[in-house]
Structures are given as structure tokens and as C-alpha cells.
Protein backbone atom coordinates (compact mmCIF):
# COMPACT_ATOMS: atom_id res chain seq x y z
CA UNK A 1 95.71 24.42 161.98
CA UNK A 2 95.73 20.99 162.08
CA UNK A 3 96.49 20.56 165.32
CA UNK A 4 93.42 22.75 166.67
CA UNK A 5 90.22 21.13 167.22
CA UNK A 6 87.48 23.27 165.00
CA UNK A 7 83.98 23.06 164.91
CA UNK A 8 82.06 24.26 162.07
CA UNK A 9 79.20 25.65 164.06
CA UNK A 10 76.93 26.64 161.13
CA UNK A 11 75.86 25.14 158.38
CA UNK A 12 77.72 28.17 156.08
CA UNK A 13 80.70 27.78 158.18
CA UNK A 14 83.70 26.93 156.16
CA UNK A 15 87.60 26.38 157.59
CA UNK A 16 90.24 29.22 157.33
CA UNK A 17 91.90 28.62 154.21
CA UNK A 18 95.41 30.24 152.63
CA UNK A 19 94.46 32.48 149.18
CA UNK A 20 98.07 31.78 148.60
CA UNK A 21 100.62 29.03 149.20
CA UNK A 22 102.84 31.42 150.97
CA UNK A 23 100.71 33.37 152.89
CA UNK A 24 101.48 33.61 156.54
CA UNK A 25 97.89 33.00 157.68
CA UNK A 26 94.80 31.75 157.23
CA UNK A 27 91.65 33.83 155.98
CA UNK A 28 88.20 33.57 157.63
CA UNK A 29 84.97 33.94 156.19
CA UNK A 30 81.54 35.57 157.15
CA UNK A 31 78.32 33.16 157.25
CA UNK A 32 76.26 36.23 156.73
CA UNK A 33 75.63 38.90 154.17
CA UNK A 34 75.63 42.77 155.83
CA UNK A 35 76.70 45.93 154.70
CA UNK A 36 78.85 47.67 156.72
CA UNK A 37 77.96 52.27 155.76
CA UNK A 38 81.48 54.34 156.17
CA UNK A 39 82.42 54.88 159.51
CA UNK A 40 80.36 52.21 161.42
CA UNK A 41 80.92 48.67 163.14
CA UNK A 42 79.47 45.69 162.67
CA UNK A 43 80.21 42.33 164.64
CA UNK A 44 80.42 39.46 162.02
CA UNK A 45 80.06 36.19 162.64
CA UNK A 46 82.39 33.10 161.24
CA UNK A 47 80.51 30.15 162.87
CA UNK A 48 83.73 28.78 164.00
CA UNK A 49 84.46 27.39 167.37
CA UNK A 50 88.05 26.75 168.20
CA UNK A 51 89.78 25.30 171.04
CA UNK A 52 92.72 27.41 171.93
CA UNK A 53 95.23 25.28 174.10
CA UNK A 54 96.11 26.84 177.84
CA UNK A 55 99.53 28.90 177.36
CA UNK A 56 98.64 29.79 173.53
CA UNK A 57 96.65 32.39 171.64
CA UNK A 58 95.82 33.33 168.36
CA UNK A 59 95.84 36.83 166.81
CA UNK A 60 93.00 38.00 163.87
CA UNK A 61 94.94 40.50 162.00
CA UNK A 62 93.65 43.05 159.34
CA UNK A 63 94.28 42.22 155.66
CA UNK A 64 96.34 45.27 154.50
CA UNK A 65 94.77 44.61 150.60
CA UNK A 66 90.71 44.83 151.74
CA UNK A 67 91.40 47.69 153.63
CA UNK A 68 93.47 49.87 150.81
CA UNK A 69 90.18 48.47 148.56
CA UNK A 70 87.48 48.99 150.73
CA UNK A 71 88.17 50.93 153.79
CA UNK A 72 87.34 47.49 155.86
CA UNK A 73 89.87 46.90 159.15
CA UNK A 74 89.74 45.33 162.50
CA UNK A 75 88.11 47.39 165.13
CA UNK A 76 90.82 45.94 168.04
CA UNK A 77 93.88 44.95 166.18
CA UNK A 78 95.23 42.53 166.56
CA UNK A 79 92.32 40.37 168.39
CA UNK A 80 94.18 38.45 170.34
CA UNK A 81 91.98 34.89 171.13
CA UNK A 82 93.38 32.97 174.18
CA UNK A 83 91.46 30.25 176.06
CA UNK A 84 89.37 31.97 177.90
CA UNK A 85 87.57 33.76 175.13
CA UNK A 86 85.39 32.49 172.68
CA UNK A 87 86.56 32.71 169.24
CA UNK A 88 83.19 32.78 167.61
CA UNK A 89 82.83 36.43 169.54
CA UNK A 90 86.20 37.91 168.92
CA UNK A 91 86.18 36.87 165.59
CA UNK A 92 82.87 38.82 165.22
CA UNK A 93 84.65 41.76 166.22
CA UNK A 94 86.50 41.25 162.97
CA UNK A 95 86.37 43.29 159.36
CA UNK A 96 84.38 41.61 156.45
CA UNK A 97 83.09 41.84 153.41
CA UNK A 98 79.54 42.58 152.45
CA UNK A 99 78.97 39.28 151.20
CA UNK A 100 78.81 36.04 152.48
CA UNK A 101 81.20 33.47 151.27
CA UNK A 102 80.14 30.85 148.74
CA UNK A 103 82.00 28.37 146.94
């Protein structure tokens, strides 16, 4: 992660943290509050802009524990991000809670 230039691109923007030491990768967060009714989509926005390097990608993958709790998954999974996409956009392709995050 380190290694990736980020840019918080909204004020509510926060950086993908690990809930757990040992987790394999790092969760993102929405910058807005929606509701998402059974059986729609919503695009979600993260505020994040991230330079993926040429010959790399990154993958958003669903978290298996918010969808047994809340039905919530990824609409193309895994969302594969190389560098000619813009994160900000696939990652509002992406599952979220109804709430926006806070600290």
C-alpha cells in the first residue's frame, strides 16, 4: 500500500485500512450514506484515487462476513483495477454499507 501513490479525493475519504492484523487485504470505505432496497445496485463512491503501475492491477473482492449479514456483494467480482481504469469508478461498482464511515 505503501508503495501506491493515493489521493484522498474527498474530504470523508479515509485510506484502506486492515480490521485485522492478519487479514489479507485492505477494507475501503464509502464517503456517502445510501441505502441500498433487496435486489438493487447502487454505485458507491470511496473518494480514492490510486495510481496503478503499468503491468499491475488490483482486485476489489467481496467480504464473505457483510454478505452472510446483510445480503451486500460485489456486482462484478472480482473488480479487477488496472491502469487504464479509474479506481474511484470501479470501486463505485463495489458493495457497501448503508452508512458512511466515521471515526
Amino acid at each position: 500500500m505503501s508503495d501506491l501513490p493515493v489521493v484522498l479525493g474527498h474530504p470523508d475519504a479515509r485510506l484502506p485500512t486492515r480490521a485485522h492484523a492478519d487479514d489479507a487485504g485492505l477494507d475501503l470505505r464509502s464517503i456517502e450514506n445510501i441505502e441500498i432496497p433487496p435486489g438493487e445496485r447502487r454505485r458507491v463512491r470511496t473518494g480514492l484515487r490510486v495510481a496503478i503501475p503499468p503491468g499491475h492491477g488490483g482486485l476489489v473482492l467481496p467480504r464473505s462476513g457483510l454478505a452472510l449479514r446483510s445480503g451486500l456483494t460485489l456486482l462484478n467480482s472480482p473488480g479487477l483495477i488496472d491502469p487504464a481504469t479509474a479506481l474511484c469508478r470501479r470501486f463505485g461498482n463495489k458493495k457497501r454499507k448503508n452508512q458512511q464511515h466515521r471515526d
